[in-house]
Protein backbone atom coordinates (compact mmCIF):
# COMPACT_ATOMS: atom_id res chain seq x y z
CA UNK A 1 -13.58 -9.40 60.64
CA UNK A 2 -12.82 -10.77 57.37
CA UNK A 3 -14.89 -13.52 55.89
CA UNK A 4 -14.08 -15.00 52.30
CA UNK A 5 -17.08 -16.67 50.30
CA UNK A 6 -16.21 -19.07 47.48
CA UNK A 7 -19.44 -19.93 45.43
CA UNK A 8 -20.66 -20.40 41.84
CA UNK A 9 -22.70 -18.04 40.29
CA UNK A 10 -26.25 -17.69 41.57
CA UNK A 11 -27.79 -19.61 37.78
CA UNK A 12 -25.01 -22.53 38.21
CA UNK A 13 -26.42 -26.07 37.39
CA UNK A 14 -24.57 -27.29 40.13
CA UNK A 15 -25.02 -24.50 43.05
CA UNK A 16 -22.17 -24.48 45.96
CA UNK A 17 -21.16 -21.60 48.80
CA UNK A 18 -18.52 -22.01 51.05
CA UNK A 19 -16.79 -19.73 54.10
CA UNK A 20 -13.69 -19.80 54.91
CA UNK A 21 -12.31 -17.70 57.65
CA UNK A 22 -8.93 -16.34 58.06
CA UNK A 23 -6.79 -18.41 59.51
CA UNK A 24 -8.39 -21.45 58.84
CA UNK A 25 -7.06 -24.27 56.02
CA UNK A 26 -9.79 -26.44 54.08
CA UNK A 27 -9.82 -29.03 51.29
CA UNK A 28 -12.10 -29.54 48.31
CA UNK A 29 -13.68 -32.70 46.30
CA UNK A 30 -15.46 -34.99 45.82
CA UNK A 31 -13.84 -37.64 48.85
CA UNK A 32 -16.25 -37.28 52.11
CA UNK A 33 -13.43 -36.14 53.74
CA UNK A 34 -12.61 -33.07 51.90
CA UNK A 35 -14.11 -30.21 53.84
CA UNK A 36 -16.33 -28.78 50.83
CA UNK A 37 -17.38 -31.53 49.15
CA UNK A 38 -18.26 -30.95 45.40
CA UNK A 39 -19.36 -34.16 43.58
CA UNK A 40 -18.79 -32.67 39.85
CA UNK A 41 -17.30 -34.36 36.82
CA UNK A 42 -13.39 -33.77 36.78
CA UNK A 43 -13.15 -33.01 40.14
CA UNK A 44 -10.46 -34.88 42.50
CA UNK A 45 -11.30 -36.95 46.05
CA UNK A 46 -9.49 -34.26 46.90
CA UNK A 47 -8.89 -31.38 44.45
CA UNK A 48 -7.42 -28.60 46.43
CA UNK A 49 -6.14 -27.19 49.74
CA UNK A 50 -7.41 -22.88 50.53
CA UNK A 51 -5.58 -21.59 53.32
CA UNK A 52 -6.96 -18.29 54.13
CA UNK A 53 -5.95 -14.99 55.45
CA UNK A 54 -7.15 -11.82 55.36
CA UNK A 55 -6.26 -10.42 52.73
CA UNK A 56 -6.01 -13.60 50.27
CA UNK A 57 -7.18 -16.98 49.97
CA UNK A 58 -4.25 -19.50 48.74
CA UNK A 59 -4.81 -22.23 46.34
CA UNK A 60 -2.63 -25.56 46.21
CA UNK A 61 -3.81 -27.76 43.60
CA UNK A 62 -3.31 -31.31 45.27
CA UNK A 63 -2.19 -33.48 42.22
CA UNK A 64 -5.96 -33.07 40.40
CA UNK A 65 -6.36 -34.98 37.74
CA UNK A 66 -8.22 -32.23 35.87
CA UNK A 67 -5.89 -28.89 37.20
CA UNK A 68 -6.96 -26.04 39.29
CA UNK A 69 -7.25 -22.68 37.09
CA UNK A 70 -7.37 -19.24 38.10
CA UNK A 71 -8.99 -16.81 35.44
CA UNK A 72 -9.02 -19.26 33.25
CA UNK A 73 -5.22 -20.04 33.66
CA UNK A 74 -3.87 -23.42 35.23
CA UNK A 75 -2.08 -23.41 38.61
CA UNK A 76 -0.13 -25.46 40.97
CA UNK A 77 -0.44 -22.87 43.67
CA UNK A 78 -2.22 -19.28 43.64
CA UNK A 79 -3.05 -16.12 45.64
CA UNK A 80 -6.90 -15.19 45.14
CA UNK A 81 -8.31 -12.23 45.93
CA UNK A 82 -11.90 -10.76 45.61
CA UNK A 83 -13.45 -11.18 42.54
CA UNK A 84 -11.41 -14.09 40.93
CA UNK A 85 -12.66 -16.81 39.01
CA UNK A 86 -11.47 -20.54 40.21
CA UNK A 87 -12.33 -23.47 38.27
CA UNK A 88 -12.22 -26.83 39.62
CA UNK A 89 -13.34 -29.52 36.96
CA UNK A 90 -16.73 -28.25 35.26
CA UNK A 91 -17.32 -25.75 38.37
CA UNK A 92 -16.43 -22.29 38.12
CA UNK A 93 -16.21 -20.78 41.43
CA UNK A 94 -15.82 -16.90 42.41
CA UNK A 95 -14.14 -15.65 45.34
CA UNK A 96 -15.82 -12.68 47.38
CA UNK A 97 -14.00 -10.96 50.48
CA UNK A 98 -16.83 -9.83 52.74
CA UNK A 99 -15.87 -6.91 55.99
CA UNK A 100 -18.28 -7.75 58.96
C-alpha cells in the first residue's frame, strides 16, 4: 500500500507531517476547516487542495494569496512525486512516497 508523507524538514521552525492516502482528497491552511491546518504567515484559509494516488500527489492552488510553488516554481496545478519540494507561504514542505 502506498502512503504519501508531506512534511517540513526535521530542523523547520514551524514543524508539520501529514498522510495522505491514495485515493483520498485534502485541503490545506490556515481556516479550521482545511484538513491540515498550517497557521504560517502567507498562507491561505485555505491554500490548496492534494488529491492523491499512487503514484502522485496533485496540487491545485485554491486562489492563495501568496501562490503554491513546486521546486521553487509557482503553480496553479501540479503533479508531485517523491522527493519534491512544495512551498506554501514561508513553509517549505517535501513530499515522500512510502511502500508498506
Amino acid at each position: 500500500m502506498t502512503l504519501w508523507i508531506i512534511e517540513t524538514p526535521r530542523d523547520a521552525e514551524l514543524p508539520f507531517t501529514f498522510r495522505i492516502l491514495p485515493g483520498k482528497v485534502k485541503t490545506l491552511g490556515r481556516a479550521t476547516g482545511a484538513d491540515f491546518i498550517v497557521d504560517a504567515g502567507m498562507v491561505s484559509r485555505v491554500h490548496c487542495r492534494f488529491t492523491a494516488t499512487s503514484g502522485a500527489v496533485e496540487v491545485a492552488d485554491l486562489d492563495s494569496t501568496n501562490g503554491t510553488y513546486v521546486n521553487g516554481l509557482r503553480v496553479e496545478r501540479a503533479s508531485l512525486k517523491d522527493g519534491d519540494e512544495l512551498g506554501i507561504g514561508r513553509v517549505t514542505f517535501r513530499i515522500c512516497r512510502v511502500e508498506n
